[in-house]
Protein backbone atom coordinates (compact mmCIF):
# COMPACT_ATOMS: atom_id res chain seq x y z
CA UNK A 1 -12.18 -123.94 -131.10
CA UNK A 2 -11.94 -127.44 -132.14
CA UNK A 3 -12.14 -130.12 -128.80
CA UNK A 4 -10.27 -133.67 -130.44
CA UNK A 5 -8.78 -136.41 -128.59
CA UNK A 6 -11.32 -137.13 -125.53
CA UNK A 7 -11.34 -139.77 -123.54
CA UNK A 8 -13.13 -141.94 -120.96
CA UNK A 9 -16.93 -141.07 -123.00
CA UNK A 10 -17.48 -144.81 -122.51
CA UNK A 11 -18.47 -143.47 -118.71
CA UNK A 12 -21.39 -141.20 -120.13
CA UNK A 13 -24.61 -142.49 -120.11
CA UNK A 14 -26.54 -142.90 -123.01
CA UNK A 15 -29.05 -141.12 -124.22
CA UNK A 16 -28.77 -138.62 -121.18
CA UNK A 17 -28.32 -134.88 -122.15
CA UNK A 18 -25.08 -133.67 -120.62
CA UNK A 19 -23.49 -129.51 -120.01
CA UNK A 20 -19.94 -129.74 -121.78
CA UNK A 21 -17.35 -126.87 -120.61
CA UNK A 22 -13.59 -127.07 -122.18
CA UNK A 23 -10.97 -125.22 -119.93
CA UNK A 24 -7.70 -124.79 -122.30
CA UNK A 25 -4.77 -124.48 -120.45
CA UNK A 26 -3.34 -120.97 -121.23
CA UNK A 27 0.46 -121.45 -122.77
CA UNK A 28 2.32 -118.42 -123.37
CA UNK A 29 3.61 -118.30 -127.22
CA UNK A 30 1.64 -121.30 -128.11
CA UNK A 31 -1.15 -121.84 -131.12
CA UNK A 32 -2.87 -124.73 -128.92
CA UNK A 33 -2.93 -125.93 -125.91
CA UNK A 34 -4.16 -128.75 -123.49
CA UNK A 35 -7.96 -129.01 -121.95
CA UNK A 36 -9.73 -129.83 -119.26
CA UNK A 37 -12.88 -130.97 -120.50
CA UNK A 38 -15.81 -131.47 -118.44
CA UNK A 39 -19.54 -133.10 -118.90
CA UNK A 40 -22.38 -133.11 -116.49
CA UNK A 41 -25.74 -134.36 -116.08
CA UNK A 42 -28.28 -131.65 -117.09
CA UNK A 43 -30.75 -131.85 -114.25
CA UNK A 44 -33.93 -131.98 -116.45
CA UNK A 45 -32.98 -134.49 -118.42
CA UNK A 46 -32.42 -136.60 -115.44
CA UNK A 47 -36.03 -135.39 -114.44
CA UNK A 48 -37.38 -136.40 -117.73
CA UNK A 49 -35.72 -139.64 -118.05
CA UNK A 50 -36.93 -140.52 -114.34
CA UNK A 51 -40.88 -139.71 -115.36
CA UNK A 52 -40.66 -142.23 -118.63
């Protein structure tokens, strides 16, 4: 699978260590399709960054 194309990563913190899921829009008869792509926080690296 190759994800291309995203935008909005300006939003993402720096430095902070994110869970990245891409949901590809299922198109009948079709060699690629649309994503939605979605990033979260990973909760220990929140933890971590709050203890330095």
């Amino acid at each position: 699978m190759i994800v291309e194309n995203l935008c909005n990563l300006a939003v993402l913190t720096s430095g902070a260590r994110y869970t990245f899921a891409c949901l590809p829009l299922k198109l009948a008869e079709a060699d690629g399709a649309p994503a939605r792509v979605l990033a979260w926080v990973d909760d220990t690296s929140v933890a971590t960054q709050k203890l330095m």
